[in-house]
PDB file of N, CA and C in Angstrom:
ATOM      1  N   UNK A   1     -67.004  -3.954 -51.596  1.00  0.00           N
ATOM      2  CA  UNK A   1     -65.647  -4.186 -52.030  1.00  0.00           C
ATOM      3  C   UNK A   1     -64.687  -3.173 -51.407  1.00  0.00           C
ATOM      4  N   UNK A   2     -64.944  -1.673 -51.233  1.00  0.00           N
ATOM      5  CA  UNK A   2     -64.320  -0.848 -51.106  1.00  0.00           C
ATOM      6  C   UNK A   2     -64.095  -1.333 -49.599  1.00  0.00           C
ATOM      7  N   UNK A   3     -65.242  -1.337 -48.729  1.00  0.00           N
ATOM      8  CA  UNK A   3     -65.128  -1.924 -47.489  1.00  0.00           C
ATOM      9  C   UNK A   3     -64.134  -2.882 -47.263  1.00  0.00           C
ATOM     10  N   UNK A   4     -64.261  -3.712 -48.128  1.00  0.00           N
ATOM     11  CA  UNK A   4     -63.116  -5.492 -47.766  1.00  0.00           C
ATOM     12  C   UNK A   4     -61.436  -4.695 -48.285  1.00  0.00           C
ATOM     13  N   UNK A   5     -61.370  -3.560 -49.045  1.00  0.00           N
ATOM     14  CA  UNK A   5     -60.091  -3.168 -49.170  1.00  0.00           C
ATOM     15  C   UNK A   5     -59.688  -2.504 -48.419  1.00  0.00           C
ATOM     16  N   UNK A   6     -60.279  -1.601 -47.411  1.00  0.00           N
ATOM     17  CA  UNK A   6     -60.366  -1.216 -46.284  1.00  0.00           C
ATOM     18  C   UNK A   6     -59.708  -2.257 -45.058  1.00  0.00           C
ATOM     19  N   UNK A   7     -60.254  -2.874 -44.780  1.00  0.00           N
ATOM     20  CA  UNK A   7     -60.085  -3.958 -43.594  1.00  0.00           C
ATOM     21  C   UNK A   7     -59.137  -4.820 -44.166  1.00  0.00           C
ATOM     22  N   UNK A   8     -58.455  -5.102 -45.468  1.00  0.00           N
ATOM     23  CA  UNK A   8     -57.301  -5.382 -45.590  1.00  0.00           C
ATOM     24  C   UNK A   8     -56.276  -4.660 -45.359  1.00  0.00           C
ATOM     25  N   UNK A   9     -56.560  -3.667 -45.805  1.00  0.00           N
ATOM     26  CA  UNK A   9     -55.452  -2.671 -45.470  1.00  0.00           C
ATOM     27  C   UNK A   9     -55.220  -2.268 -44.458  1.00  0.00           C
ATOM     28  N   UNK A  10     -56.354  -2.515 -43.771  1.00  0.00           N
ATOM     29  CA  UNK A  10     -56.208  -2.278 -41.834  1.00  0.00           C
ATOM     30  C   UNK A  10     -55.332  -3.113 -41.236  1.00  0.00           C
ATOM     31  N   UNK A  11     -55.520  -4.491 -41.979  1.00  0.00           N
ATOM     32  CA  UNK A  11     -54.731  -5.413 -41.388  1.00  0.00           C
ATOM     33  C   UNK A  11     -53.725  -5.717 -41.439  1.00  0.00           C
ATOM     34  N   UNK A  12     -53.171  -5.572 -43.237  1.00  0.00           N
ATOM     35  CA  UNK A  12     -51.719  -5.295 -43.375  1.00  0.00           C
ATOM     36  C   UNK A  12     -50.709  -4.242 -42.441  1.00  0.00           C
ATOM     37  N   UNK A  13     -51.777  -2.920 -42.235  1.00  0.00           N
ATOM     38  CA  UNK A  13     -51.074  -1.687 -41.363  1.00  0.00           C
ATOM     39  C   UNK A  13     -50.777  -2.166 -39.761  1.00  0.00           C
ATOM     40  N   UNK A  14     -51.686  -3.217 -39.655  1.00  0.00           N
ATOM     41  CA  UNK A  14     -51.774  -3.602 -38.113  1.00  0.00           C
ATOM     42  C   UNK A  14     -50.351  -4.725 -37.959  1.00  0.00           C
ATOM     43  N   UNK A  15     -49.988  -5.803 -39.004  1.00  0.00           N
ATOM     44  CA  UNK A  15     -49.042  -6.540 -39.239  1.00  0.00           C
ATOM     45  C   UNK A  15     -47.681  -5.769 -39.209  1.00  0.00           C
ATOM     46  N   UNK A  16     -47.777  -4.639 -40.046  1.00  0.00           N
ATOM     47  CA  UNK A  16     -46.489  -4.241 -40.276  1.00  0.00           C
ATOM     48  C   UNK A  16     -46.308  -3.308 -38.702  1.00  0.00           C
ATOM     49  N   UNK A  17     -46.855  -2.458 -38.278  1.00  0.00           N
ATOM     50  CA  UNK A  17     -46.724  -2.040 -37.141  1.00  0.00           C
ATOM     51  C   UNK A  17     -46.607  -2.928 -35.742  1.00  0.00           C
ATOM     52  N   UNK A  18     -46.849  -4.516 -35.707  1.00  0.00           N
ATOM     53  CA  UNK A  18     -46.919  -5.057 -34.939  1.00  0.00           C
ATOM     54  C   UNK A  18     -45.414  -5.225 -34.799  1.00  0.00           C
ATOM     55  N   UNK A  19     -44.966  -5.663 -36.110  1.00  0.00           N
ATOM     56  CA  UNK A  19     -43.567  -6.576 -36.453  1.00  0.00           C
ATOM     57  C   UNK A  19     -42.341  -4.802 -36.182  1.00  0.00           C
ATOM     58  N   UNK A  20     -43.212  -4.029 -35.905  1.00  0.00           N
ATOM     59  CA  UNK A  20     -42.046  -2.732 -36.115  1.00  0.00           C
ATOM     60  C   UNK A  20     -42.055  -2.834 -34.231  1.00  0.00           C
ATOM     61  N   UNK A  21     -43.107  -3.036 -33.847  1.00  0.00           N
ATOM     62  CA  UNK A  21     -43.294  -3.283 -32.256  1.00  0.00           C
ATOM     63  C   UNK A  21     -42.408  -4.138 -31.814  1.00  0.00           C
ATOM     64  N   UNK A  22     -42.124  -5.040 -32.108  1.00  0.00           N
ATOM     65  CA  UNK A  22     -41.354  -6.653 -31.952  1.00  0.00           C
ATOM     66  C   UNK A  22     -40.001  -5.972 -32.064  1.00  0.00           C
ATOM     67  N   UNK A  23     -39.639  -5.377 -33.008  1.00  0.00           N
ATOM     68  CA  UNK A  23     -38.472  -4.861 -33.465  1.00  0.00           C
ATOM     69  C   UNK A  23     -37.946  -4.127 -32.255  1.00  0.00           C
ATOM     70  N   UNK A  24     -38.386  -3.221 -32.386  1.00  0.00           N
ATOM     71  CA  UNK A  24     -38.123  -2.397 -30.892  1.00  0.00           C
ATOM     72  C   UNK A  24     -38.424  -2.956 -29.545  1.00  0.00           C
ATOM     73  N   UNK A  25     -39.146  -3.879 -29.191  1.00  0.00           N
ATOM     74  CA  UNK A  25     -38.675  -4.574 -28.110  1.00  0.00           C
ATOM     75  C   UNK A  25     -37.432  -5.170 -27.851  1.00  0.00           C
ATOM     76  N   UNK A  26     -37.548  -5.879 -28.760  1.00  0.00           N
ATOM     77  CA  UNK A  26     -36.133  -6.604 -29.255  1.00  0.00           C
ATOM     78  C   UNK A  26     -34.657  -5.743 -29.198  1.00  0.00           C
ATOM     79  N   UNK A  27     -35.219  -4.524 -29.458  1.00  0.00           N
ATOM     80  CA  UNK A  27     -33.914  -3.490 -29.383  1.00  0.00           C
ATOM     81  C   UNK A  27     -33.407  -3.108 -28.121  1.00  0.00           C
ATOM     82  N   UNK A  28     -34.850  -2.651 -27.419  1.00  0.00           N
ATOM     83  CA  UNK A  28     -34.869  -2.326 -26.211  1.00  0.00           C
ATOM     84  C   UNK A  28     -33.986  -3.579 -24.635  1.00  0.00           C
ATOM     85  N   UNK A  29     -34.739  -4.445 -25.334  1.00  0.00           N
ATOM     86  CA  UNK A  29     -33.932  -5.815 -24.384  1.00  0.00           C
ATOM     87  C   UNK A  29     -32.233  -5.450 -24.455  1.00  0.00           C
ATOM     88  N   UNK A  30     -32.262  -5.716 -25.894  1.00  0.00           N
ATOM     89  CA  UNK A  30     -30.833  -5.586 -26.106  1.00  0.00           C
ATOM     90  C   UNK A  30     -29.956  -4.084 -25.201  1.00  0.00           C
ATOM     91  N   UNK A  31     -30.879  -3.714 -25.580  1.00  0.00           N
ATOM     92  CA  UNK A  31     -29.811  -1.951 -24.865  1.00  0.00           C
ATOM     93  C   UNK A  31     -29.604  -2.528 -23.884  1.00  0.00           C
ATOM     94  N   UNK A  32     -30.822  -2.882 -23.127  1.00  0.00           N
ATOM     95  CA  UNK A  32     -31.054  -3.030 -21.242  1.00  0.00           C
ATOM     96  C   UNK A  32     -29.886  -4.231 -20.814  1.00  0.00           C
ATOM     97  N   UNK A  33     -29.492  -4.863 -21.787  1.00  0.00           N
ATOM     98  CA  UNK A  33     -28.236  -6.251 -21.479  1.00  0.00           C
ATOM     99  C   UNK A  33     -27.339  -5.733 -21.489  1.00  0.00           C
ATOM    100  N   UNK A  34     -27.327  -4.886 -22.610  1.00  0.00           N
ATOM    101  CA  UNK A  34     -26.152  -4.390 -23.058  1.00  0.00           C
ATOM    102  C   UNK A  34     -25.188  -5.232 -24.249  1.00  0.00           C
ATOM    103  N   UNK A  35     -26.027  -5.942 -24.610  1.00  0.00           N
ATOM    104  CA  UNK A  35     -25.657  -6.990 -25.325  1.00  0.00           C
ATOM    105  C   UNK A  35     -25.758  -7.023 -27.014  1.00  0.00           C
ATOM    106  N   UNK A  36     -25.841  -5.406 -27.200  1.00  0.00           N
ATOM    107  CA  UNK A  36     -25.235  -4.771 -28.245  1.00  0.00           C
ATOM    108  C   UNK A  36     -23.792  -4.776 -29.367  1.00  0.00           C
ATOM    109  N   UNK A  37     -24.100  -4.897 -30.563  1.00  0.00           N
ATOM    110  CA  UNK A  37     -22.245  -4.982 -30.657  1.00  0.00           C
ATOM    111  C   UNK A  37     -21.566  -3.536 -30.060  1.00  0.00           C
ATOM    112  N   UNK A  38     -22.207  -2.550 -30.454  1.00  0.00           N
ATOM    113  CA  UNK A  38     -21.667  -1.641 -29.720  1.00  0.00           C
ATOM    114  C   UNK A  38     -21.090  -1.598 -28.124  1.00  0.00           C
ATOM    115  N   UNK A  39     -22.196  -2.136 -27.660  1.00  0.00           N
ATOM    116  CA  UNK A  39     -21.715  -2.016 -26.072  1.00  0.00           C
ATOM    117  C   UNK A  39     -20.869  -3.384 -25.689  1.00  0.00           C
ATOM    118  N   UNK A  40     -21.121  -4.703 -26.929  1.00  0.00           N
ATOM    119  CA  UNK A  40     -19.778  -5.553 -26.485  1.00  0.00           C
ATOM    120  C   UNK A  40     -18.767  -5.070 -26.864  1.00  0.00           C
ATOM    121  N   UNK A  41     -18.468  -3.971 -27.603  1.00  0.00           N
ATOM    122  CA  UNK A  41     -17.025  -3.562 -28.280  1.00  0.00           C
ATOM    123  C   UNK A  41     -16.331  -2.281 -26.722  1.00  0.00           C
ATOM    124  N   UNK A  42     -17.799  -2.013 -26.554  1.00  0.00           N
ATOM    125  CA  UNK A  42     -17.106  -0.971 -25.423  1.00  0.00           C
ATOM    126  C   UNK A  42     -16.761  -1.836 -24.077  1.00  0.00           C
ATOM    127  N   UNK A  43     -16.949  -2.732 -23.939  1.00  0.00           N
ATOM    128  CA  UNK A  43     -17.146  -3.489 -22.567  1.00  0.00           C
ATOM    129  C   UNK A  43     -15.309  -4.199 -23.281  1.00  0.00           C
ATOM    130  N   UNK A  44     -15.514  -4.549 -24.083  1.00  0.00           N
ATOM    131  CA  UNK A  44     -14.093  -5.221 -24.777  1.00  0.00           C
ATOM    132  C   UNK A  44     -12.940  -4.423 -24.481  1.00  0.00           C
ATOM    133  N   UNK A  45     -12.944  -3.391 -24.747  1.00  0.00           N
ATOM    134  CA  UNK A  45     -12.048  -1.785 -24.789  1.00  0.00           C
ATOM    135  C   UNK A  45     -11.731  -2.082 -23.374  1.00  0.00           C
ATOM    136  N   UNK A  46     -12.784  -1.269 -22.155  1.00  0.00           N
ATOM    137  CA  UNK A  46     -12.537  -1.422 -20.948  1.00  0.00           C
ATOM    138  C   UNK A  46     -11.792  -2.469 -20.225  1.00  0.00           C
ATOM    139  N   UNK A  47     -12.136  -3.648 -20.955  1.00  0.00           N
ATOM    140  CA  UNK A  47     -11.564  -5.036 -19.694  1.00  0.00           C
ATOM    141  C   UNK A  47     -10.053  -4.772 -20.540  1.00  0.00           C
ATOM    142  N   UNK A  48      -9.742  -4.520 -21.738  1.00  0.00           N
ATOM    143  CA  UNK A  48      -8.481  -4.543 -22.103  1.00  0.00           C
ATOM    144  C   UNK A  48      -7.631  -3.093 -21.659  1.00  0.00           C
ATOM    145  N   UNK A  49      -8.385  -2.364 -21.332  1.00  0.00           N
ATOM    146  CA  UNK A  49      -8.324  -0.904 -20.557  1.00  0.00           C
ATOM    147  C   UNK A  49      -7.494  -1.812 -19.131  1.00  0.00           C
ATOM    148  N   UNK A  50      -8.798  -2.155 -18.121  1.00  0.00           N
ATOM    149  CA  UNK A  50      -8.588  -2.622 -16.813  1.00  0.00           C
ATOM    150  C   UNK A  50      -7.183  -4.188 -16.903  1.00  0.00           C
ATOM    151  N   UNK A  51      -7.411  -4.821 -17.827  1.00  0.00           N
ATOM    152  CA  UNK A  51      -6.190  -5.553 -18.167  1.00  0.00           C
ATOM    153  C   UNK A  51      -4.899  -5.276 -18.016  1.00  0.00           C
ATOM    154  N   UNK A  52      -4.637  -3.818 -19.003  1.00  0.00           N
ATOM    155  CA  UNK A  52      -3.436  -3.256 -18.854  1.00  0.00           C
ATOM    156  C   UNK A  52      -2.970  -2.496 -17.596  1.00  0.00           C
ATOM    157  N   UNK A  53      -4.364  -2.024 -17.325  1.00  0.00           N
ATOM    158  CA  UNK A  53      -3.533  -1.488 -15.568  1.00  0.00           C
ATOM    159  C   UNK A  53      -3.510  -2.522 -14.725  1.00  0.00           C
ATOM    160  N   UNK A  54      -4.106  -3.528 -14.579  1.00  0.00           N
ATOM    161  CA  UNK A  54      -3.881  -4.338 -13.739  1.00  0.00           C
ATOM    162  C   UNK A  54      -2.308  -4.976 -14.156  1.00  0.00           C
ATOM    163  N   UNK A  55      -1.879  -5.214 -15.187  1.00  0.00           N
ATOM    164  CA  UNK A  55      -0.100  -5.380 -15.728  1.00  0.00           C
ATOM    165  C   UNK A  55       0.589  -4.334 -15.090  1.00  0.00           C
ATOM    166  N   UNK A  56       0.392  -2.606 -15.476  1.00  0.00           N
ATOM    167  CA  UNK A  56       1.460  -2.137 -14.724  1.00  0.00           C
ATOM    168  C   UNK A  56       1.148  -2.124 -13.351  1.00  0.00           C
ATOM    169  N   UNK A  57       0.197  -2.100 -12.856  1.00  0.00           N
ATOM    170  CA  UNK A  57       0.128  -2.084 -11.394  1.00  0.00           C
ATOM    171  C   UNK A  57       0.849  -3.572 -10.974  1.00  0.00           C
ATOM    172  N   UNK A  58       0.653  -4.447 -11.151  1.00  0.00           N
ATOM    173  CA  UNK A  58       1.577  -5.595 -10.589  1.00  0.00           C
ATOM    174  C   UNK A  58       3.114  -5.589 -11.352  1.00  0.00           C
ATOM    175  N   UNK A  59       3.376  -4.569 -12.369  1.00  0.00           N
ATOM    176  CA  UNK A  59       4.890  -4.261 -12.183  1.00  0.00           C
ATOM    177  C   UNK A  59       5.414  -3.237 -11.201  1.00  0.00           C
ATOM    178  N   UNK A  60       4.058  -2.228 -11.036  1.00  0.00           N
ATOM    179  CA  UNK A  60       4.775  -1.341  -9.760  1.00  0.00           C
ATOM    180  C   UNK A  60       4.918  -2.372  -8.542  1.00  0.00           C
ATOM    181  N   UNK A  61       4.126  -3.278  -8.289  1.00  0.00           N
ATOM    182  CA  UNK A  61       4.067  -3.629  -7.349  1.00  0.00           C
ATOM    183  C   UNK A  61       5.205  -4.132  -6.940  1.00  0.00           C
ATOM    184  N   UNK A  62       5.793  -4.830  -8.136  1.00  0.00           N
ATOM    185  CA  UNK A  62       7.138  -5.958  -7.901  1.00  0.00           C
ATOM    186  C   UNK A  62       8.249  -4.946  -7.611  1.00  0.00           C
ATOM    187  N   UNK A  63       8.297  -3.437  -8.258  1.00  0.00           N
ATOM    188  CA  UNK A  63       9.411  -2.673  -7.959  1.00  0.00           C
ATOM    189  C   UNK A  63       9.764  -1.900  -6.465  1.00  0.00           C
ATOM    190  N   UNK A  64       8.359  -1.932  -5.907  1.00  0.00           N
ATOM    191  CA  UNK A  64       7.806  -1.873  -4.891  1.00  0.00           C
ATOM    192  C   UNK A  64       8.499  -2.334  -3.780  1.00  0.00           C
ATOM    193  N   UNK A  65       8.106  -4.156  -3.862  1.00  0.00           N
ATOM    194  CA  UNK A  65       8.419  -5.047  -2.967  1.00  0.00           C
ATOM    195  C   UNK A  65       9.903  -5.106  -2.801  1.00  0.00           C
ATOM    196  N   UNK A  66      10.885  -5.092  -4.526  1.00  0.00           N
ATOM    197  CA  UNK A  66      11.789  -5.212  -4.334  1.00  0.00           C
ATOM    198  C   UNK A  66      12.512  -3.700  -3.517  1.00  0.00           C
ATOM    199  N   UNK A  67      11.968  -2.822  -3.602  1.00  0.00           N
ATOM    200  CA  UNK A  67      12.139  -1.565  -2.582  1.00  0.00           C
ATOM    201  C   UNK A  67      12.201  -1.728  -1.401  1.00  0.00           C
ATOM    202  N   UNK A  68      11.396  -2.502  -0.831  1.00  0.00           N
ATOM    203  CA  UNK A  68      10.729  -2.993   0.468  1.00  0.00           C
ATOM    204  C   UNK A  68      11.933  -3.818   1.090  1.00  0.00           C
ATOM    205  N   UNK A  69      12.308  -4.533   0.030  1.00  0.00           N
ATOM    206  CA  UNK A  69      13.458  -5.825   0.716  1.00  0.00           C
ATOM    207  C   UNK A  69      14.514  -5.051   0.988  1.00  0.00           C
ATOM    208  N   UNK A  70      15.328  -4.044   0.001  1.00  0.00           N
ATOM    209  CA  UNK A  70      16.511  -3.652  -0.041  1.00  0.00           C
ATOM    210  C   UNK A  70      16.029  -2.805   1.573  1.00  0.00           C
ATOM    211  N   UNK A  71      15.252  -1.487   1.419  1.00  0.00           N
ATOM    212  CA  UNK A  71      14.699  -0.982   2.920  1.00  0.00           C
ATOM    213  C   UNK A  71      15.193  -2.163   4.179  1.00  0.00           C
ATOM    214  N   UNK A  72      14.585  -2.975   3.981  1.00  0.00           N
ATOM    215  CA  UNK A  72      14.388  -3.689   5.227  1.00  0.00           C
ATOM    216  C   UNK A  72      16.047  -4.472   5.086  1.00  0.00           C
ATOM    217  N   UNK A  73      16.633  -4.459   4.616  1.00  0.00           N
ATOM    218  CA  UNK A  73      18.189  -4.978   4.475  1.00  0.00           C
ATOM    219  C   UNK A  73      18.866  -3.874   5.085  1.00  0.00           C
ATOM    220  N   UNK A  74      18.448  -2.453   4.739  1.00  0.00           N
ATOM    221  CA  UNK A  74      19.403  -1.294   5.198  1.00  0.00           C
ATOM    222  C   UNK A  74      18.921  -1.257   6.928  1.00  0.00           C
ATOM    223  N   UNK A  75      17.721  -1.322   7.223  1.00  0.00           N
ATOM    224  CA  UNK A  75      17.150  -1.317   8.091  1.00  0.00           C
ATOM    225  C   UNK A  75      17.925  -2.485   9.151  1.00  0.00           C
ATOM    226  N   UNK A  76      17.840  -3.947   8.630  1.00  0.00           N
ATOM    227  CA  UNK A  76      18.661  -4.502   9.828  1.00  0.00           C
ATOM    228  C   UNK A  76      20.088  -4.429   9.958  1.00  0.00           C
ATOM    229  N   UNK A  77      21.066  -3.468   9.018  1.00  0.00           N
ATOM    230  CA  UNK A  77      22.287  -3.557   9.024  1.00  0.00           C
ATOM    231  C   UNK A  77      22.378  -2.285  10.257  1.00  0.00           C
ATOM    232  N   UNK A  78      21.136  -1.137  10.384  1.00  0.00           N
ATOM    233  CA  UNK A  78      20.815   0.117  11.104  1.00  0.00           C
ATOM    234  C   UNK A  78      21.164  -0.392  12.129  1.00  0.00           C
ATOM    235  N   UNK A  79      20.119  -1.497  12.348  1.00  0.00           N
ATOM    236  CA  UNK A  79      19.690  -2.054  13.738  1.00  0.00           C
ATOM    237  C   UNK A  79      21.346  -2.834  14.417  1.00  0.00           C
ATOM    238  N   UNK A  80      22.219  -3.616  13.519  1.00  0.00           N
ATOM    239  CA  UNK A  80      22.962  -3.867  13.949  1.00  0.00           C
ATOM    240  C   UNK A  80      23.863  -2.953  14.539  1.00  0.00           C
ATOM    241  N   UNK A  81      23.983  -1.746  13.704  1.00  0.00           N
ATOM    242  CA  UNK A  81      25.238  -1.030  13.817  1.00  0.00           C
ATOM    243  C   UNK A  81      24.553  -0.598  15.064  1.00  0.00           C
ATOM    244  N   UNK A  82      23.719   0.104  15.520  1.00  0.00           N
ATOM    245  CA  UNK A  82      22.911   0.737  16.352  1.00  0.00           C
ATOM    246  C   UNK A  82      23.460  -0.344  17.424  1.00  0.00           C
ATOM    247  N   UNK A  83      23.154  -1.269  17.869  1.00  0.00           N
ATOM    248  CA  UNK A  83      23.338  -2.466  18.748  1.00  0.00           C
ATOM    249  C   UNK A  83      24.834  -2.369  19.471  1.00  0.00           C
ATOM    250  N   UNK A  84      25.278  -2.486  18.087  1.00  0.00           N
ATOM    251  CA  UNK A  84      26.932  -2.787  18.206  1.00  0.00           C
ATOM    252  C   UNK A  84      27.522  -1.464  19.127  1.00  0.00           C
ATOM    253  N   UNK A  85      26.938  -0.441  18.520  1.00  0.00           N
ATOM    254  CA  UNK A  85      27.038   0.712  19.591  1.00  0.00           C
ATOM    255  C   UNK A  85      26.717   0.847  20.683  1.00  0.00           C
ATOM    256  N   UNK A  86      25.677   0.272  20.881  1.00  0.00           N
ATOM    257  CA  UNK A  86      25.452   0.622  22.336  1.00  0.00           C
ATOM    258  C   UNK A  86      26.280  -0.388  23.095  1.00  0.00           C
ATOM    259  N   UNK A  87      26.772  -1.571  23.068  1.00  0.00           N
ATOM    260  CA  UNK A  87      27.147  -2.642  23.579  1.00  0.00           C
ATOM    261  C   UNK A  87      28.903  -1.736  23.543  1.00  0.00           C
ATOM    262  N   UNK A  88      29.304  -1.164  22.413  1.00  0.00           N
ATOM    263  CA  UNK A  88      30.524  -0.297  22.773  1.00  0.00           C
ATOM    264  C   UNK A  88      30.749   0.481  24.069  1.00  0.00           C
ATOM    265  N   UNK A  89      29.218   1.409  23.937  1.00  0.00           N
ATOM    266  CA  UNK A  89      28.799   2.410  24.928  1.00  0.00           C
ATOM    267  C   UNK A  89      29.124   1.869  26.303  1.00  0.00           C
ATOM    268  N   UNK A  90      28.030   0.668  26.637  1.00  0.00           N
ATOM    269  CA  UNK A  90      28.157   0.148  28.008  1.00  0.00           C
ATOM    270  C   UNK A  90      29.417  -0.081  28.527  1.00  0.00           C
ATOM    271  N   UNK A  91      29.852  -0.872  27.429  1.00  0.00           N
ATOM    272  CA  UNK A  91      31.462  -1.152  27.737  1.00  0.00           C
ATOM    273  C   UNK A  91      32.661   0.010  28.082  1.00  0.00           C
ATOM    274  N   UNK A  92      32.192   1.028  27.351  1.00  0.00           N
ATOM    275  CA  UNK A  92      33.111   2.316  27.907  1.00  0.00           C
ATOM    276  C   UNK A  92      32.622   2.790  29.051  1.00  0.00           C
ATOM    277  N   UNK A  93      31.152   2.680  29.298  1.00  0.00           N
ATOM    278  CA  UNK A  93      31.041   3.078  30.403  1.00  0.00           C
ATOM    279  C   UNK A  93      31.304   2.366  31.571  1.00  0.00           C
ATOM    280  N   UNK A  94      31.143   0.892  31.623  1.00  0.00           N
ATOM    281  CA  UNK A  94      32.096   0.189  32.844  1.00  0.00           C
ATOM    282  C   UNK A  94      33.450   0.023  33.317  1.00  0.00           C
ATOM    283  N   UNK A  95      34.103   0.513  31.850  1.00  0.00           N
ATOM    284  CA  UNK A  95      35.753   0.830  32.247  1.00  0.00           C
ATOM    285  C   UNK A  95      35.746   2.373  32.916  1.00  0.00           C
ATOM    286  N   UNK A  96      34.634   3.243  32.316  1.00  0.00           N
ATOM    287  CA  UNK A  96      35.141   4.556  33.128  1.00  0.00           C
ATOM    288  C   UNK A  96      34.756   4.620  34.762  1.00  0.00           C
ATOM    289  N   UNK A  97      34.132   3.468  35.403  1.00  0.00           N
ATOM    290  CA  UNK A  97      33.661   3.021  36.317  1.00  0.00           C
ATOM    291  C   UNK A  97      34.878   2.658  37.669  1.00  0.00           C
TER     292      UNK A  97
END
């Protein structure tokens, strides 16, 4: 008898340690996915992290571009005046001719 309570109890210890095995696999998978609530809450954070810079970065961008246009407006009025001058230049110089 003492024997058969023995080898039950072996077996119960072997059940419950199996199912504590299972457990921790199960945990382990999970870490390795990452598919944790923890690590979906941190992965959540980040993309709403990377979200928001990706917003101000495409508002710098637009203040940017509109920088870019006004530049390039001052730039061909340069180019004109620049032009207009030299076409003065030549011209004074064929009358001093």
């Amino acid at each position: 008898m003492a024997l058969l309570d023995r080898v039950h109890d072996a077996s119960r210890l072997m059940t419950i340690m199996d199912h504590r095995a299972t457990n921790f696999q199960q945990e382990i998978e999970e870490l390795k996915s990452g598919s944790g609530p923890k690590q979906v809450a941190a992965v959540e954070q980040q993309a709403i992290a990377i979200e928001q810079r990706v917003t101000d970065l495409q508002a710098d961008n637009e203040k940017l571009m509109a920088q870019l246009v006004k530049a390039t407006h001052r730039l061909e009025l340069f180019n004109k005046e620049l032009n207009d001058a030299w076409v003065d230049l030549s011209d004074t110089q064929r009358q001093l001719k």
